[in-house]
Protein backbone atom coordinates (compact mmCIF):
# COMPACT_ATOMS: atom_id res chain seq x y z
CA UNK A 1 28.55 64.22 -101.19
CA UNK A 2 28.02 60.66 -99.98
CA UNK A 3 27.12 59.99 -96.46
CA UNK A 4 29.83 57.57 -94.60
CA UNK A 5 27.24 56.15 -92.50
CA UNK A 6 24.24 55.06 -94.97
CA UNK A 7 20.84 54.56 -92.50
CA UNK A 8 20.84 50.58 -91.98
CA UNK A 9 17.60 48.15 -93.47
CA UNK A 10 16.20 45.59 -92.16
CA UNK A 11 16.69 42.51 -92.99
CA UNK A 12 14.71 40.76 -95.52
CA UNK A 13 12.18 37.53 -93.86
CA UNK A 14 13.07 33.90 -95.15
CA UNK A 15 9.40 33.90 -96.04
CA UNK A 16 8.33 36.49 -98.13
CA UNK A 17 4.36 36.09 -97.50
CA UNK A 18 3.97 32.94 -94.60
CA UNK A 19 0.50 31.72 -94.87
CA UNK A 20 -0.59 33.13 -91.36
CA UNK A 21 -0.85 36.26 -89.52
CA UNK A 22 -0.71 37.84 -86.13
CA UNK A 23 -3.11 40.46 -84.51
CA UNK A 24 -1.68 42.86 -82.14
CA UNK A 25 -3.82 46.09 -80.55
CA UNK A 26 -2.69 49.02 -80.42
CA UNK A 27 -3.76 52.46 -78.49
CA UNK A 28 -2.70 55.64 -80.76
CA UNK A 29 -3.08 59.51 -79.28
CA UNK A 30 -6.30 60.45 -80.22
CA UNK A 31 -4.78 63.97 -82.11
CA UNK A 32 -4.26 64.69 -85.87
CA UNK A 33 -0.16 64.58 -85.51
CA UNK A 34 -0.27 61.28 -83.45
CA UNK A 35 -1.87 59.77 -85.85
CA UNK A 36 0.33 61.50 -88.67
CA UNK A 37 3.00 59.94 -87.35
CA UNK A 38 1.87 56.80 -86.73
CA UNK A 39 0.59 56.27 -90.39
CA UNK A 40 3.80 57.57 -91.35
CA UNK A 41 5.77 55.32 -89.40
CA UNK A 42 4.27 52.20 -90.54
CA UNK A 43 4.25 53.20 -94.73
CA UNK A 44 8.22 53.13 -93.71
CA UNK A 45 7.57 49.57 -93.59
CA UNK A 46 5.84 49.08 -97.06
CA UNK A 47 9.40 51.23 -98.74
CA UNK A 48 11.26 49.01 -100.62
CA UNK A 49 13.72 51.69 -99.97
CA UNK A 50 13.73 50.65 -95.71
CA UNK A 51 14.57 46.96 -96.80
CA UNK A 52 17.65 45.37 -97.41
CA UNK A 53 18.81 45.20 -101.12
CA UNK A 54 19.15 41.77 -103.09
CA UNK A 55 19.82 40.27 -106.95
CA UNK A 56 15.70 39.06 -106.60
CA UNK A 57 14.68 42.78 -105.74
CA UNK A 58 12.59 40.79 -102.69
CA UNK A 59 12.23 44.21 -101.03
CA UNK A 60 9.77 45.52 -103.13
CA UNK A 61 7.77 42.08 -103.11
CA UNK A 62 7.88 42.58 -99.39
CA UNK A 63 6.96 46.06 -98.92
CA UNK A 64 3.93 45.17 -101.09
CA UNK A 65 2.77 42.59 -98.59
CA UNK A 66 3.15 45.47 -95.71
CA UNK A 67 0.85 47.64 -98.43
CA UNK A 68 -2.21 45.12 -98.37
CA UNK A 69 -2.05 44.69 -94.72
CA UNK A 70 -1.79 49.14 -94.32
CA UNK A 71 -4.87 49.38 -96.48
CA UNK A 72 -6.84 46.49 -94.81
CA UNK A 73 -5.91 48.18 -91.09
CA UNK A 74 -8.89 50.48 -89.26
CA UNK A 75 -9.31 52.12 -86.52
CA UNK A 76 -11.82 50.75 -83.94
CA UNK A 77 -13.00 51.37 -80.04
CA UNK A 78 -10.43 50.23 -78.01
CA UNK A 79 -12.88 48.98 -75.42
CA UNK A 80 -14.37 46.57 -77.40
CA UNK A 81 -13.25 43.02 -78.48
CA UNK A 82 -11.09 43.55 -81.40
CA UNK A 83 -11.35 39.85 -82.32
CA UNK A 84 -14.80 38.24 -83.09
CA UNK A 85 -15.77 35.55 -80.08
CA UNK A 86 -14.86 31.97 -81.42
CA UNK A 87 -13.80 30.58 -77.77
CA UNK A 88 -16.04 30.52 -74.42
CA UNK A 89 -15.17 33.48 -72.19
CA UNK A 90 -13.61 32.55 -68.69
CA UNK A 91 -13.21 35.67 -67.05
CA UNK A 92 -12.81 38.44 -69.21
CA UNK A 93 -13.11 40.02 -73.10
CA UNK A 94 -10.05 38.77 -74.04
CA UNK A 95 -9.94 35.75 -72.62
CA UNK A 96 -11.41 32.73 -74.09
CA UNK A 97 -10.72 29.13 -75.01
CA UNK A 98 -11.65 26.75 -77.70
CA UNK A 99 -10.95 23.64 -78.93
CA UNK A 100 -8.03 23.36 -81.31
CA UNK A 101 -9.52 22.90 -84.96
CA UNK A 102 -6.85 20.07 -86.10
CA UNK A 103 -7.10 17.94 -82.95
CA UNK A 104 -10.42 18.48 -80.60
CA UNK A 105 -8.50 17.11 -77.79
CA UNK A 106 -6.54 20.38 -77.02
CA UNK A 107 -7.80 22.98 -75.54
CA UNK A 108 -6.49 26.48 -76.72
CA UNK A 109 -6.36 30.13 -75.19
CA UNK A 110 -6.82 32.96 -77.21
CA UNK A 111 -3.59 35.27 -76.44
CA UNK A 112 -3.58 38.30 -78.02
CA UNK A 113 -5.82 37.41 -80.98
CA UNK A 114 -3.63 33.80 -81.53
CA UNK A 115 -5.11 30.70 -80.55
CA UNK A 116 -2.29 28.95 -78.34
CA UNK A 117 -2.04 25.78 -77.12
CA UNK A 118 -2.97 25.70 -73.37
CA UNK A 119 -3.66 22.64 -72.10
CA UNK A 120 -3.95 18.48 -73.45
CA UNK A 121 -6.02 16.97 -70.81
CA UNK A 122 -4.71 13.49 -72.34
CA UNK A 123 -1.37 14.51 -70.69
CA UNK A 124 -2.85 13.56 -66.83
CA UNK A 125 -4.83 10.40 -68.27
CA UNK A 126 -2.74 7.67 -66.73
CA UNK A 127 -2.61 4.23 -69.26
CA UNK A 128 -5.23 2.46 -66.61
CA UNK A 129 -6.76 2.36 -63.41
CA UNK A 130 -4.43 1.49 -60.68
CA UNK A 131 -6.87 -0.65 -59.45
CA UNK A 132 -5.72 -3.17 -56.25
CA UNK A 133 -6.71 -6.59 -55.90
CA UNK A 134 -7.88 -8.42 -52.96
CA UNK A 135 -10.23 -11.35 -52.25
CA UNK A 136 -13.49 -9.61 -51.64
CA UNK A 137 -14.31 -10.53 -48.42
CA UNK A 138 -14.78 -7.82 -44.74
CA UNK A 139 -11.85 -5.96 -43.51
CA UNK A 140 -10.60 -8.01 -40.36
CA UNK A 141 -11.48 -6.19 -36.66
CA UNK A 142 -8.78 -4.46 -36.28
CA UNK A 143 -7.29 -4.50 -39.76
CA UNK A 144 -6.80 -1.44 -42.20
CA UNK A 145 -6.13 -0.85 -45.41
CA UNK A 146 -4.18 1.67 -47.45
CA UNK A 147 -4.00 2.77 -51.10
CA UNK A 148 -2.47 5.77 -53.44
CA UNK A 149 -5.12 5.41 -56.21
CA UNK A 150 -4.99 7.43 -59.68
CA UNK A 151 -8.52 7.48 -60.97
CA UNK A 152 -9.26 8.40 -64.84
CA UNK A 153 -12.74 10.10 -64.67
CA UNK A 154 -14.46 7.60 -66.61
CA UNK A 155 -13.20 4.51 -64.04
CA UNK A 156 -14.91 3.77 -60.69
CA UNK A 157 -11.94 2.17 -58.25
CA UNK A 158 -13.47 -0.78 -56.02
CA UNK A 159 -11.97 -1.53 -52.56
CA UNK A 160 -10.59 -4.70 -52.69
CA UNK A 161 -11.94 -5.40 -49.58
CA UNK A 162 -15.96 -4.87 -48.86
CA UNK A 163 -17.37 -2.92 -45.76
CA UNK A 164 -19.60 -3.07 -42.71
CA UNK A 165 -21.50 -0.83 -40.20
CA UNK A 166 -19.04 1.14 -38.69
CA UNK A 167 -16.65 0.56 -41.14
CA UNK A 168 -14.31 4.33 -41.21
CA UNK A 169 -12.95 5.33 -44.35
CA UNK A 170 -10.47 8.14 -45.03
CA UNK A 171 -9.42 9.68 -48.54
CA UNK A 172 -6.80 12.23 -48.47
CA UNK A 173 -4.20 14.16 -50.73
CA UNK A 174 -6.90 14.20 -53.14
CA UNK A 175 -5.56 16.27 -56.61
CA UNK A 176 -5.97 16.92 -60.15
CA UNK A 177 -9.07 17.90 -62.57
CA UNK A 178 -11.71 16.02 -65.00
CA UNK A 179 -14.63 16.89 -66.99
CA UNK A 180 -18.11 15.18 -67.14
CA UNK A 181 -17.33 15.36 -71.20
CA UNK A 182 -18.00 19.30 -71.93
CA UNK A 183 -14.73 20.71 -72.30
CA UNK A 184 -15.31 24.03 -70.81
CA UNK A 185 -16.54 22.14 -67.95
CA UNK A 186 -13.16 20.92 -66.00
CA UNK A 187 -13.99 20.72 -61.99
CA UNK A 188 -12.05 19.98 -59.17
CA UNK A 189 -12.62 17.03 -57.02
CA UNK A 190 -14.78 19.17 -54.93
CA UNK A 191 -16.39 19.95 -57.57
CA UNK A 192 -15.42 23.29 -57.97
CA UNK A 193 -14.38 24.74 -61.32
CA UNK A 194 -10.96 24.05 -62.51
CA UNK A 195 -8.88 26.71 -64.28
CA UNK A 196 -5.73 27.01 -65.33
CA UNK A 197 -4.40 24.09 -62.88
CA UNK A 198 -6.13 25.49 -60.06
CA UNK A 199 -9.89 25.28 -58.08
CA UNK A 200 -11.49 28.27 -58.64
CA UNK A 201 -13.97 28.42 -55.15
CA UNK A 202 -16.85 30.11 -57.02
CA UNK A 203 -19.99 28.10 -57.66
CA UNK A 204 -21.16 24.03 -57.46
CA UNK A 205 -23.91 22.66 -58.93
CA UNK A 206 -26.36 19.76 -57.28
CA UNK A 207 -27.53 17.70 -60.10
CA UNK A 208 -30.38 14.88 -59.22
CA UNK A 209 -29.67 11.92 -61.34
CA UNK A 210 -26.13 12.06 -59.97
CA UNK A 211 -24.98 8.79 -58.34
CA UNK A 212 -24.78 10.90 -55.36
CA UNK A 213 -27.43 13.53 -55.33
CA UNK A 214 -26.37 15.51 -52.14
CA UNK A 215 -22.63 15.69 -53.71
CA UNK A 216 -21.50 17.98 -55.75
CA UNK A 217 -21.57 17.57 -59.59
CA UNK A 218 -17.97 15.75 -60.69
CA UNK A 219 -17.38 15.42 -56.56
CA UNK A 220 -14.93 12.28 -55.84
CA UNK A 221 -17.53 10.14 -53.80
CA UNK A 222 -17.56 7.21 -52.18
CA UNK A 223 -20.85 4.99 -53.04
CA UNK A 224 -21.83 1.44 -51.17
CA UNK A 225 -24.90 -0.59 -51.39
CA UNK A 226 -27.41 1.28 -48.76
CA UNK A 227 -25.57 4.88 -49.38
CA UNK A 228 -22.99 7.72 -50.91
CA UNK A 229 -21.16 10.32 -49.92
CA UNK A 230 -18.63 12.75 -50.38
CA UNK A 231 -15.25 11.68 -50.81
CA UNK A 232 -12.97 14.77 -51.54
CA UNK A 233 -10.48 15.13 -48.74
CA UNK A 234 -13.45 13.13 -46.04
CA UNK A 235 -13.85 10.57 -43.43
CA UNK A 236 -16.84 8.30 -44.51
CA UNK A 237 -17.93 5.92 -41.53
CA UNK A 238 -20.50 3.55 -43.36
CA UNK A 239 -23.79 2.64 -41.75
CA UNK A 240 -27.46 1.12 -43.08
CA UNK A 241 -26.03 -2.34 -43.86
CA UNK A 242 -27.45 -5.59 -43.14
CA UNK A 243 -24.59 -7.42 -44.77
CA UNK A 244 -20.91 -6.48 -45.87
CA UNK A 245 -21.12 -4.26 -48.92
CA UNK A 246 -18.88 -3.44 -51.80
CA UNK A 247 -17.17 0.28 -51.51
CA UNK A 248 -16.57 2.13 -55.04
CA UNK A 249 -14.93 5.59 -55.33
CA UNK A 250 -16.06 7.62 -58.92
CA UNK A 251 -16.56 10.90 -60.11
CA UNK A 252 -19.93 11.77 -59.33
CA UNK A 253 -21.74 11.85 -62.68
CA UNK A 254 -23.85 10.16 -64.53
CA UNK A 255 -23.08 8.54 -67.03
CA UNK A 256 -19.13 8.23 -66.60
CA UNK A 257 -18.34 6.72 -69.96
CA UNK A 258 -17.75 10.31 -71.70
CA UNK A 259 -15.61 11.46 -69.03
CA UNK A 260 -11.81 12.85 -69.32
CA UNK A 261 -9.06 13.94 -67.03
CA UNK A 262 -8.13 12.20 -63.59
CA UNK A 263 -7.59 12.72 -60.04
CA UNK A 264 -4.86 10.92 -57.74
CA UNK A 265 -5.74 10.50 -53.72
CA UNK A 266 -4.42 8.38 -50.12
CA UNK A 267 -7.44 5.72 -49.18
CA UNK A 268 -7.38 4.40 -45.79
CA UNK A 269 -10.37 1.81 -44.82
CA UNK A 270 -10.54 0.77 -41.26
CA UNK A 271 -12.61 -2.06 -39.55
CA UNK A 272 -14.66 -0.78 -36.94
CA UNK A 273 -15.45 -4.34 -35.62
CA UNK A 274 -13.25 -4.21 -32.36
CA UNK A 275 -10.06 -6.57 -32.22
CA UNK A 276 -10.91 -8.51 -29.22
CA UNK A 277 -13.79 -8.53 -27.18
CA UNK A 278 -13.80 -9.17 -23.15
CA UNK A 279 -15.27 -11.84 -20.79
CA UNK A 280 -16.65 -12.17 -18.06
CA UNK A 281 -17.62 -15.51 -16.20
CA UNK A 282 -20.69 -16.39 -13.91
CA UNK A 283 -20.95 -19.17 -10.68
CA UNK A 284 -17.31 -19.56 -10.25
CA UNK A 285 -15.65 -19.86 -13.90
CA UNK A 286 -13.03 -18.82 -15.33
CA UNK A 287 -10.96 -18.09 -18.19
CA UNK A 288 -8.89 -15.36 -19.94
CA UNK A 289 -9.96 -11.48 -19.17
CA UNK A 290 -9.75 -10.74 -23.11
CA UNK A 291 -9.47 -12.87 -26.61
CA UNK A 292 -8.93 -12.02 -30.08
CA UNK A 293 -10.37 -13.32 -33.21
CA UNK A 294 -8.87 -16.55 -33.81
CA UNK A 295 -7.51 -17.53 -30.51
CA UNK A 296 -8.28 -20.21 -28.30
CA UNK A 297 -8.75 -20.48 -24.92
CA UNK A 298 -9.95 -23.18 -21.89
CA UNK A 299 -13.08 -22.51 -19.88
CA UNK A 300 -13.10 -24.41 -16.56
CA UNK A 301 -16.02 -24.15 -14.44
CA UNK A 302 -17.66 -26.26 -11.91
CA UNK A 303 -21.14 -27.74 -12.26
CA UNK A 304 -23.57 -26.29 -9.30
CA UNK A 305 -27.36 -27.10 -8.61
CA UNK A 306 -26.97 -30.60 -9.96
CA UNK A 307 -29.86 -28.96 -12.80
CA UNK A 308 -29.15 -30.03 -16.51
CA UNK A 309 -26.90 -26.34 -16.94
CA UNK A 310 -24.39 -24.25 -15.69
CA UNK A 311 -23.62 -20.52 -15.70
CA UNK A 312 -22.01 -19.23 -18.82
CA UNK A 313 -20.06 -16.52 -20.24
CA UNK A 314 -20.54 -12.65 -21.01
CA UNK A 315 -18.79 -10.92 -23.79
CA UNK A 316 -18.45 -7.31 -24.96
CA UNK A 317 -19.51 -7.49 -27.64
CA UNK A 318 -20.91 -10.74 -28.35
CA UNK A 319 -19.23 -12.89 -30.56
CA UNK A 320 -19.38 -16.46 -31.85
CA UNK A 321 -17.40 -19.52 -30.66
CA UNK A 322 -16.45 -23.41 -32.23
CA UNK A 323 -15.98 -25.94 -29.44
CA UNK A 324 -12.69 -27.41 -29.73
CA UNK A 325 -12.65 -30.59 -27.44
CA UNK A 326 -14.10 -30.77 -23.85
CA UNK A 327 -13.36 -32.52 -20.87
CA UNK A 328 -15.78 -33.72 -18.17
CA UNK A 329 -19.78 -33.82 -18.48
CA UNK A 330 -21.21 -33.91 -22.22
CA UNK A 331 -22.61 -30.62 -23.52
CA UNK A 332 -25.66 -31.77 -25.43
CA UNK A 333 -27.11 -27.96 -26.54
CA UNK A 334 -26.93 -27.50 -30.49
CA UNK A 335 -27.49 -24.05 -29.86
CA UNK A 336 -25.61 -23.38 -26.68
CA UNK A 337 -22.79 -21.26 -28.17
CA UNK A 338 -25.06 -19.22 -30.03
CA UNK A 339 -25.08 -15.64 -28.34
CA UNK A 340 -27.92 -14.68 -26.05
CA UNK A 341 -29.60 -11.59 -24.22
CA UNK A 342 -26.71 -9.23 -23.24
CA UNK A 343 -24.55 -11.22 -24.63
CA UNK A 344 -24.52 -14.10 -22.35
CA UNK A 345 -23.73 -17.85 -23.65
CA UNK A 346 -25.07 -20.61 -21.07
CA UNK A 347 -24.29 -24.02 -21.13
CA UNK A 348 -26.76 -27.52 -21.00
CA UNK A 349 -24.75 -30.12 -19.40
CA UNK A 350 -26.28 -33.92 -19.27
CA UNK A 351 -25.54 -37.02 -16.87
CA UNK A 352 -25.81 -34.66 -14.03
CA UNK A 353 -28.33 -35.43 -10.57
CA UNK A 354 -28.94 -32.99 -8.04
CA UNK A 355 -27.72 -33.03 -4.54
CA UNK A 356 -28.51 -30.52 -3.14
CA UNK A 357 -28.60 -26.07 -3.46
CA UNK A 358 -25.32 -24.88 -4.43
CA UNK A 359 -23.97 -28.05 -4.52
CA UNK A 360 -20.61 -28.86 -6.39
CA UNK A 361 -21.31 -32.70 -8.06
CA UNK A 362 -18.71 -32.55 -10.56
CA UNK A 363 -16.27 -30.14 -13.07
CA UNK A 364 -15.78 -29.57 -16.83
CA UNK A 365 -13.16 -27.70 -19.32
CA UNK A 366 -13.89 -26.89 -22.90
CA UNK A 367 -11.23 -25.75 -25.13
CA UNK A 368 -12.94 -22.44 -27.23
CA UNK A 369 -12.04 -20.46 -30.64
CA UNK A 370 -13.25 -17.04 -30.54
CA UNK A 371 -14.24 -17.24 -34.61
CA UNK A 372 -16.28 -13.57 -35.98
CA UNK A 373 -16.71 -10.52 -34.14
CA UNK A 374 -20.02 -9.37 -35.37
């Protein structure tokens, strides 16, 4: 009698034996018919009789290649690694990573016993350093400036513009990941350890030849001529300076040139020279109650005593002045716009005689430019 239904096969591969395999563990019922049936089960699979039928009789060459791989299986402790270690561990016994053998520039997870691609750092390497550029010279009083910077982690970006004492700068939205050249060793901007696209807040390291030594390893920092510091998601105000300085941002390693990966962040450098200073006037004078850098203004005063000067002017804070034209006696001072003691410019006036205390004997306008804000 011939069954009407025959049991269905499965259906022969395209590849009879592909040049690699895949490992997958299994757990099987420690008990004499468990494992019966298991065994069992899988010699279905090296039947020619289970496979579908063809001229080329290419079930039998495939249940052979189920044979070899039967014979080759053993059992082993399913709590320990099944696979020998090849990868550096990051979390757990079956989970490691490694760089690929055909290109060292990929890193790959090891899923299940198959090395996967994971992760190309060379896919957040922008083509170059978005780097601004400006003249060189102070931020004006009153002045700031504003970037979106991507930084590769073997770049340092320079501030077009250079800084002073007091000088507040702000870098925000600060993202992405880079290594100091050791693959396994991806970090955050803060230095923390970067996994899978994320900071992992576990553990920094302080390393001493560091551009930075009291940053984090791989830190974004910001580093001028007297100083460094921090620069992940902080306000720097820069200090120590006897001169204007140039202001880098870098990955805080040492040296940079091995480096991979990038970060993107917001800059934001602010003067903190004020924007106009304010005046006050002494034995009668008089003038504007405030002036900015750049503007001119007219001083009129009248001369008292009948001595060879005259009052002067106090500023907060003191600041520097050119003499534009004058009107009246002759100032003869080289030095007499130079700022004093508390900030106090006097005046030496010539071709004047004394009459008498408190006398008036004459008046004078000079036409100022309020030039620097120191």
């Amino acid at each position: 009698m011939t069954r009407r239904n025959p049991p269905a096969k499965w259906v022969l591969p395209t590849v009879v034996n592909p040049p690699g395999r895949i490992c997958y563990r299994i757990e099987v019922p420690d008990d004499p018919q468990y494992k019966a049936a298991f065994w069992g089960s899988l010699l279905d699979l090296a039947s020619a009789y289970k496979w579908a039928d063809d001229s080329a009789h290419t079930a039998k060459d495939v249940a052979l290649i189920w044979r070899e791989i039967i014979d080759n299986m053993r059992a082993s402790d399913c709590a320990a690694p099944a696979i020998p270690r090849e990868g550096i561990d990051i979390g757990g016994p079956d989970v490691e990573l490694r760089l690929k053998p055909t290109d060292n520039c990929i890193i790959q997870i090891n899923c299940a016993g198959e090395w996967e691609d994971w992760y190309d750092p060379r896919s957040c390497i922008g083509s170059s350093i978005s780097q601004p550029v400006g003249s060189g010279g102070a931020i004006d009083p009153g002045v700031c400036l504003e970037y979106d910077v991507t930084l590769n982690a073997n770049d340092v970006w320079a501030l077009p513009a250079g800084v002073d004492n007091g000088d507040i700068i702000t870098i925000s939205n600060v993202v992405g990941g880079w290594s100091d050249g050791v693959l396994a060793n991806f970090k955050c901007p803060s230095g923390y350890p970067y996994v899978l696209g994320a900071c992992v807040p576990t553990t920094r390291t302080l390393v001493g030849t560091d551009p930075v030594p009291s940053a984090y390893h791989m830190e974004l920092v910001g580093i001028w001529d007297t100083g460094g510091h921090a620069a992940d998601n902080q306000v720097i105000v820069i200090s120590g300076l006897s001169s204007p300085s140039p202001f880098y941002i870098q990955a805080n390693d040492d040296p940079i040139s091995d480096n991979f990966g990038s970060v993107t962040f917001h800059v934001k450098a602010c003067s903190g020279a004020p924007s106009r200073v304010a005046l006050s006037y002494l034995l009668g004078a008089n003038g504007p109650a405030d002036l900015g850098i750049g503007e001119e203004f007219d001083y009129n005063v009248s001369v008292f005593d009948g001595a060879a000067w005259n009052g002067g002017i106090e500023f907060d804070p003191c600041c520097s002045l050119t003499l534009i034209s004058q009107t009246g006696s002759v100032v003869t001072s080289a030095d007499w716009l130079d700022c004093g003691g508390g900030g106090h410019v006097g005046f030496n006036l010539a071709g004047v005689t004394k009459i008498g205390t408190n006398s008036s004997v004459g008046a004078f306008t000079l036409r100022l430019r309020l030039d620097t804000i120191p």
